[in-house]
Protein backbone atom coordinates (compact mmCIF):
# COMPACT_ATOMS: atom_id res chain seq x y z
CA UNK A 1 0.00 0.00 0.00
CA UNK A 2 1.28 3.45 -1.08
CA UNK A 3 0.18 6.77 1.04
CA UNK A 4 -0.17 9.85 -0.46
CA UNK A 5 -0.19 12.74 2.47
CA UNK A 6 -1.23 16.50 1.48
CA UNK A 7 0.65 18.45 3.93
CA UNK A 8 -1.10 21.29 5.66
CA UNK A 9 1.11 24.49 3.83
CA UNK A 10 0.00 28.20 5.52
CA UNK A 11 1.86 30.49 2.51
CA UNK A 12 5.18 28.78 2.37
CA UNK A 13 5.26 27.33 5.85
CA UNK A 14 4.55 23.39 6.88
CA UNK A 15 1.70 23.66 9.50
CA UNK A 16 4.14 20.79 11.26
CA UNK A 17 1.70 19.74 14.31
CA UNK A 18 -1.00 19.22 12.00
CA UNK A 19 0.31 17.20 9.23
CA UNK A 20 2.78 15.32 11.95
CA UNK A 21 -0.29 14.03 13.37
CA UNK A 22 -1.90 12.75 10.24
CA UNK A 23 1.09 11.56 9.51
CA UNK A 24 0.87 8.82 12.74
CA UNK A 25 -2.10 7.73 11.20
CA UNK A 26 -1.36 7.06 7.71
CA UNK A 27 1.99 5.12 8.00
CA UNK A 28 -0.42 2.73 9.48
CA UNK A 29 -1.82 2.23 5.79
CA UNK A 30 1.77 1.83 4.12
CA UNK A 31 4.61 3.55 2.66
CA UNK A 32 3.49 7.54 3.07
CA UNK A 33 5.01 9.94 0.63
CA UNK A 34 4.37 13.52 1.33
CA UNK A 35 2.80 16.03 -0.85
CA UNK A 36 3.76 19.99 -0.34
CA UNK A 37 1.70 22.24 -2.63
CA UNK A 38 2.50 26.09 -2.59
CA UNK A 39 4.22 28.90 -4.25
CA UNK A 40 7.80 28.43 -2.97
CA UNK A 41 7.45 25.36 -0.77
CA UNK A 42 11.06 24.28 -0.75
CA UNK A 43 11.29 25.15 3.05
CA UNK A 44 7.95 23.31 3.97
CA UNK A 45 8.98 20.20 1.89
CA UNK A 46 12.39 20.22 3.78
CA UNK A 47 10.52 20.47 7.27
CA UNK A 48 7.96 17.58 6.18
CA UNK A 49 11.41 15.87 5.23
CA UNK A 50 12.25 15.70 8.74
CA UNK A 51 9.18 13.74 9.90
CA UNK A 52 9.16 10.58 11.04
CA UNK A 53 7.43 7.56 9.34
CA UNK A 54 7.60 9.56 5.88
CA UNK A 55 9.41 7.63 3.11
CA UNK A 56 9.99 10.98 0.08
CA UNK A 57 8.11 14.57 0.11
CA UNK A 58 6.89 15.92 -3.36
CA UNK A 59 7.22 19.45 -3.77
CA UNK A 60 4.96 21.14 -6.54
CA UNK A 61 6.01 25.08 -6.68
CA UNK A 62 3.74 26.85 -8.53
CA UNK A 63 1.75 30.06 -8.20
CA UNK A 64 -1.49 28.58 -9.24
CA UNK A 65 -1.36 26.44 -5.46
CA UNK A 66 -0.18 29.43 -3.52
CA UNK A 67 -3.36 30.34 -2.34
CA UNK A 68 -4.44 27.08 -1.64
CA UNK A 69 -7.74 26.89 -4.27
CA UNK A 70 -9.23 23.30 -4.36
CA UNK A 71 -9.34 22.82 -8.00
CA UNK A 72 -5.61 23.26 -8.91
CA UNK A 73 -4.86 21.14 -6.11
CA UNK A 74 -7.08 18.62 -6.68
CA UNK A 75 -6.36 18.27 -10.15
CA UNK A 76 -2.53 17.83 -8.94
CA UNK A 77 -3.23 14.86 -6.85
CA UNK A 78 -5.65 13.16 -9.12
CA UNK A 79 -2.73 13.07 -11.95
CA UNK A 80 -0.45 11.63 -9.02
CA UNK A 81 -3.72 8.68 -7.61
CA UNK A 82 -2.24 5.89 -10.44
CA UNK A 83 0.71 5.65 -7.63
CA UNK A 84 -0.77 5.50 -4.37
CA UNK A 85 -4.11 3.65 -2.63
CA UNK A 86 -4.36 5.66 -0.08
CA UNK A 87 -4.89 9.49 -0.31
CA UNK A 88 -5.03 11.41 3.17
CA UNK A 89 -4.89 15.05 4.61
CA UNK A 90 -5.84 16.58 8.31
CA UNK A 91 -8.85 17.48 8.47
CA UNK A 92 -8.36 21.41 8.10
CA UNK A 93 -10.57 23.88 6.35
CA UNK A 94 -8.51 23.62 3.31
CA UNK A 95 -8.19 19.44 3.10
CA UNK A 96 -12.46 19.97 3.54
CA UNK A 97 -12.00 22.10 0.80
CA UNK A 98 -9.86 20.06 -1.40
CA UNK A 99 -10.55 16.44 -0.55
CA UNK A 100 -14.09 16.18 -1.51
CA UNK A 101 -12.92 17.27 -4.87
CA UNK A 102 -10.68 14.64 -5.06
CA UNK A 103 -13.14 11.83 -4.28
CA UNK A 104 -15.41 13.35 -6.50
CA UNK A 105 -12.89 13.40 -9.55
CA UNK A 106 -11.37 9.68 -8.82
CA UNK A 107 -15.29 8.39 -8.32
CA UNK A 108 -14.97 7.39 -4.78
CA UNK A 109 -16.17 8.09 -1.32
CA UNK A 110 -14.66 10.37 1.14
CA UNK A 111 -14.23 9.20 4.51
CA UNK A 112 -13.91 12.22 6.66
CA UNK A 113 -12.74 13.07 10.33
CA UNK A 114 -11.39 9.89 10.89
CA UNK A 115 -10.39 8.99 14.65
CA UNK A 116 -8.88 5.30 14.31
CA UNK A 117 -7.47 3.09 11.16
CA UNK A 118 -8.65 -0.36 11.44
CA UNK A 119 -6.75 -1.83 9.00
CA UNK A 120 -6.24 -0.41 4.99
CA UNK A 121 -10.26 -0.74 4.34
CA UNK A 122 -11.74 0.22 7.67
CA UNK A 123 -11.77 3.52 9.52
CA UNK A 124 -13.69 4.47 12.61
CA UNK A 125 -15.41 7.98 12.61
CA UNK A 126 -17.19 10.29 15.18
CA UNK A 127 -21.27 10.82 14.65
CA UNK A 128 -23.83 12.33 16.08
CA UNK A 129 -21.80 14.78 17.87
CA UNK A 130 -19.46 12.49 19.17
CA UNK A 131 -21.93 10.37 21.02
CA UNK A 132 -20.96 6.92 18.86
CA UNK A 133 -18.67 5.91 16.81
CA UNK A 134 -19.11 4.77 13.48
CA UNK A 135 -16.56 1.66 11.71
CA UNK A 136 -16.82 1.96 8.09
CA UNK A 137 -15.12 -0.13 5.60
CA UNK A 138 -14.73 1.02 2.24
CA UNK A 139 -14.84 -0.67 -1.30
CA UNK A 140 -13.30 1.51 -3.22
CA UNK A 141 -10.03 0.48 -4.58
CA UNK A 142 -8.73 4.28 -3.84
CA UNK A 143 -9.24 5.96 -0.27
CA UNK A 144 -9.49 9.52 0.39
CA UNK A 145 -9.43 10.28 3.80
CA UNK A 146 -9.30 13.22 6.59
CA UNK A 147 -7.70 12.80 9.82
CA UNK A 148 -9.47 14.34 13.22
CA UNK A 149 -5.45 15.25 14.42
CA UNK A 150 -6.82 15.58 17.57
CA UNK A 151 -7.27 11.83 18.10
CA UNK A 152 -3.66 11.08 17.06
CA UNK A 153 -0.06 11.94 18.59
CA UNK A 154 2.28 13.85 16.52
CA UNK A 155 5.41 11.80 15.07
CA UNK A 156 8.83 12.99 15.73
CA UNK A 157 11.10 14.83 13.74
CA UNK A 158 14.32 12.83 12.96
CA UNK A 159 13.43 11.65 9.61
CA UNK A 160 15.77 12.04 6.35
CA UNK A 161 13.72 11.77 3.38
CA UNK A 162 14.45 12.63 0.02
CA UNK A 163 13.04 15.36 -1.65
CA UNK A 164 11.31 15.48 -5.44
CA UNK A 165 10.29 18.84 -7.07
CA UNK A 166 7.43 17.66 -9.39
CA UNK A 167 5.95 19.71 -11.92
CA UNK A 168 2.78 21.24 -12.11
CA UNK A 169 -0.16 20.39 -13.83
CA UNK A 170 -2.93 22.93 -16.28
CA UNK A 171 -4.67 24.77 -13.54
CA UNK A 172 -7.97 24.52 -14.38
CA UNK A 173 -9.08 27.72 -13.72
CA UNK A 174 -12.17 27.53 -11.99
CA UNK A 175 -11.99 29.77 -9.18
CA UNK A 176 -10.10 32.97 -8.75
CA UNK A 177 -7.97 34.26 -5.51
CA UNK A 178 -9.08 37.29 -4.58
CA UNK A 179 -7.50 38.34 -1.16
CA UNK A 180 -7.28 36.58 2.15
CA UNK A 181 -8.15 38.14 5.50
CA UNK A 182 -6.22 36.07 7.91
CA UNK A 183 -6.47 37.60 12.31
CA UNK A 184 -2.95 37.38 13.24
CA UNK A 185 -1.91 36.60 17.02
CA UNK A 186 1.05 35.93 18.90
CA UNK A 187 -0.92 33.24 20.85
CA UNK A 188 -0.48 29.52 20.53
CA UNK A 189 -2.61 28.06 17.14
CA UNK A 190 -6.07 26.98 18.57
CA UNK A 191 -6.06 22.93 17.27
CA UNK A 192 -2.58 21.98 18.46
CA UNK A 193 -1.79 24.91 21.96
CA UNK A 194 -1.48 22.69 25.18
CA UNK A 195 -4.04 25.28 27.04
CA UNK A 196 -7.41 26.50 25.70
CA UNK A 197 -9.34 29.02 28.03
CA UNK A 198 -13.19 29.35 25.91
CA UNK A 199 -15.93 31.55 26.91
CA UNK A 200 -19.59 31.25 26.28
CA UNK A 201 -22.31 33.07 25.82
CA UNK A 202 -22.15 33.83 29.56
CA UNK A 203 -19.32 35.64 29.03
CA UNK A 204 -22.34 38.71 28.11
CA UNK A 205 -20.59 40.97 25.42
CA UNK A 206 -17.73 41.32 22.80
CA UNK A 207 -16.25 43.64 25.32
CA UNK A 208 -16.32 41.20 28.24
CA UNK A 209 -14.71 38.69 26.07
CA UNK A 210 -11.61 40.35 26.75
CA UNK A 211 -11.44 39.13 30.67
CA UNK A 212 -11.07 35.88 28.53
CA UNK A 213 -8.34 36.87 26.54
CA UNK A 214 -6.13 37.84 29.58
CA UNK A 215 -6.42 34.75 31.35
CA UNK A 216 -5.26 33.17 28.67
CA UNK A 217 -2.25 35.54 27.75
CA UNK A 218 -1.78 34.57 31.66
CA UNK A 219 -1.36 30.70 30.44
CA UNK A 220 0.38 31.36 27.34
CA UNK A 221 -3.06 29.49 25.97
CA UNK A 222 -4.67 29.92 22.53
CA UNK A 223 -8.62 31.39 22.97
CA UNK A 224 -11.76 29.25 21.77
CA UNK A 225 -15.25 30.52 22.04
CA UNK A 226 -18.68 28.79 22.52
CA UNK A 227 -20.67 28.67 18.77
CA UNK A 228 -23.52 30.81 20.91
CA UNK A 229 -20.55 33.40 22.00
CA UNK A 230 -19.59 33.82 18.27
CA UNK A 231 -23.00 33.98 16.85
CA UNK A 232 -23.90 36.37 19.69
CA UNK A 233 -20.88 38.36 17.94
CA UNK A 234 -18.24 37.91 20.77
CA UNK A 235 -15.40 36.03 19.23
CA UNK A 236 -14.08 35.20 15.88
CA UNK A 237 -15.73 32.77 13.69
CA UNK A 238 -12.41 31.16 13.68
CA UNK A 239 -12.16 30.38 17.69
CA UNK A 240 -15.22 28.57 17.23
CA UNK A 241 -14.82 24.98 19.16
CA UNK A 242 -17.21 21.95 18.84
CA UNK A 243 -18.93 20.08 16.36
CA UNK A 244 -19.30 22.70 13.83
CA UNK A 245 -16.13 24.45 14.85
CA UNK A 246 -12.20 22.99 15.82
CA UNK A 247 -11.66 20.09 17.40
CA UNK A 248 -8.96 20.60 20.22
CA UNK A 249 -7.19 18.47 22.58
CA UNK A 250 -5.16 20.31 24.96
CA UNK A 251 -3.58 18.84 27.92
CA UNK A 252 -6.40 22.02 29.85
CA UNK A 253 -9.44 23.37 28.99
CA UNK A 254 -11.00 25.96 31.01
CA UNK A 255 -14.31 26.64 30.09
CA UNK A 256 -16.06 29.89 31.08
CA UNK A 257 -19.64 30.40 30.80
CA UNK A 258 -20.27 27.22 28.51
CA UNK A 259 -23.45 25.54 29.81
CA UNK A 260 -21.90 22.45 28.12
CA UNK A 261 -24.48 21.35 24.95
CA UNK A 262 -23.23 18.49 23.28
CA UNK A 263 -21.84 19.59 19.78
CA UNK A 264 -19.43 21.84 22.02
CA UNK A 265 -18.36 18.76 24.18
CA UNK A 266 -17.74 17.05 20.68
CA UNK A 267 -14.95 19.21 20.43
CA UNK A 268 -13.34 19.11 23.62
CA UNK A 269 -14.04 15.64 25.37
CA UNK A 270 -10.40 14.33 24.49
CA UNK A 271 -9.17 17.44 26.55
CA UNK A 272 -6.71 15.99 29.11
CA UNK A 273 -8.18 18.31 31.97
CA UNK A 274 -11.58 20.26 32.02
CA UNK A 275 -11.88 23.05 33.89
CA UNK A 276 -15.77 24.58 34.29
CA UNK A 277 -16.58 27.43 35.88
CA UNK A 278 -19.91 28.83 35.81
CA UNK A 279 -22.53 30.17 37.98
CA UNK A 280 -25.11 27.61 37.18
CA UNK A 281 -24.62 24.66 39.60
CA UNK A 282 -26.86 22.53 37.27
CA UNK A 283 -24.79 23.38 33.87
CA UNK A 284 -24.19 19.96 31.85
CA UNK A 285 -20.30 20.45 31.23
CA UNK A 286 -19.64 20.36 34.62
CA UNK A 287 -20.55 16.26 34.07
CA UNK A 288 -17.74 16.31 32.05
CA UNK A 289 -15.33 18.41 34.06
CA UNK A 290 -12.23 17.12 36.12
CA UNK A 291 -12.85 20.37 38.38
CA UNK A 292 -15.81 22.79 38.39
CA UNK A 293 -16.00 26.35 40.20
CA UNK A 294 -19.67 27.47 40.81
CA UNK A 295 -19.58 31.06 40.43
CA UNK A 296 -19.88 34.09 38.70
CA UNK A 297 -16.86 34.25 35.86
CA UNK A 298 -16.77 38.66 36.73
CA UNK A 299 -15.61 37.48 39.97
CA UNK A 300 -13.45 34.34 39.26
CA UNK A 301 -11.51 35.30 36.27
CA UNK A 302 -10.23 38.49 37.91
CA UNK A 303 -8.94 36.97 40.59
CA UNK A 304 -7.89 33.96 38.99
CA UNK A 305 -5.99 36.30 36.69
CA UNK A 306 -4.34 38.75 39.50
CA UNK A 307 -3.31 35.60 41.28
CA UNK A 308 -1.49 34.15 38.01
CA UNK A 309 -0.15 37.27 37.31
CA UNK A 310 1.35 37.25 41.26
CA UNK A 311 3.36 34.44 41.04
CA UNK A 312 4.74 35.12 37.30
């Protein structure tokens, strides 16, 4: 069996946590061979070089994949799929993107959000928002798979493999870049930091929000949000955690204001510690927390934060 990994490629930079961890889970499938996609992705091939478990990197420089637009991509890969069984990617907002298209151009299922390889044909899956999981084997004589990274450990970085600059393919030119607006922060990336501190839609306003952010500046943590905090206009679409947002597993959690509903525990329950503080005794995520503090968050957080910022 013969892997064929899409690495995760932010501008010209491997996104390494991300595509170490789907890495662990594909050299369970065979031989993996790394695919770096980008306008000048020599550096990003060289650091996917250094992972462990892959056998060669392909790097295909070209301006058409420097934004990252699903159809040139796609159209790469499928020209590659005679070599490989197996085609895999973590499951980011661009491999959503891109992998469907794939499947859809090589006639085949995709199997997405993956949390365990059975063996080559079988996969187990999250559903119904994380309450069971689902096996499924597949038929198809090509796979094209996502990988929930959360679920798997990254792989070190002591590898040696060989790198190939491959040549691009006609970009189809069916979409058009435009511009991308990207927030930029100094904190921790939300999917792979070792601390999340979320707030909720007790949190009460885009302005309180901040009493968030400085606890977590206080834990060097990356900042996640409730789906009701960032459709009550709070946070960022993009700290959104739970079903329909990121998946994070963090060695802690803290969760502020989160009554706990079950698409946002979907997102969180392979958190090594859970931390729950809210005012409502009866709040569901406190069944899932490891420690819970029943009280108001204007009066906790403060002091939670002064006394961090004591002993710095």
């Amino acid at each position: 069996m013969a892997v064929l990994l899409l690495a995760e490629v932010n501008g010209n930079e491997l996104a390494v946590d991300a595509t170490a961890k789907a890495v662990s889970a594909a050299t369970a499938l065979g031989d993996v061979t790394v695919l770096c996609a980008s306008a000048g992705c020599g550096a990003a091939a060289s650091a996917a070089a250094q992972l462990d478990g892959v056998g060669k990197v392909l790097c295909a420089d070209d301006a058409a994949y420097g934004n990252g637009l699903a159809e040139p991509i796609a159209d790469l890969i499928v020209s590659l799929a005679g070599d490989y069984s197996h085609f895999v990617a973590p499951a980011t907002n661009s491999a959503k993107n891109i992998l469907p298209r794939v499947a859809a151009l090589l006639d085949v299922m995709v199997i997405t959000d993956i949390t365990a390889v059975v063996d080559a044909d079988t996969f187990e899956r999250p559903i119904y928002a994380g309450n069971a999981i689902q096996r499924v084997k597949s038929g198809d004589s090509k796979k094209v798979l996502s990988v929930r990274t959360a679920n798997f450990d990254a792989v070190g970085s002591n590898g040696a493999a060989a790198v190939e600059s491959i040549s691009a393919v006609p970009n189809p030119e069916l979409s058009q870049w435009i511009e991308d607006k990207v927030a930029s922060s100094d904190r921790p990336e939300l999917t792979s930091a070792g601390v999340v501190v979320s707030g909720g839609r007790g949190v009460g306003s885009q302005d309180d929000f901040a009493m968030i952010e400085n606890l977590a500046d206080k834990l060097n943590a990356a900042v996640g949000a409730s789906r009701a905090a960032v459709d009550s206009g709070y946070a960022p679409n993009d700290w959104q955690v739970g079903q329909t947002g990121k998946v994070v597993a963090p060695d802690l959690y803290v969760a502020v204001g989160i009554s706990g509903a079950i698409q946002h525990l979907a997102g969180v329950n392979r958190s090594k510690t859970i931390v729950v503080i809210n005012k409502d005794p009866e709040a569901p995520f406190f069944k899932a927390a490891d420690y819970g503090i029943v009280g108001d968050a204007f009066e906790v957080i403060p002091k939670l934060t002064a006394a961090l910022k004591a002993g710095s």
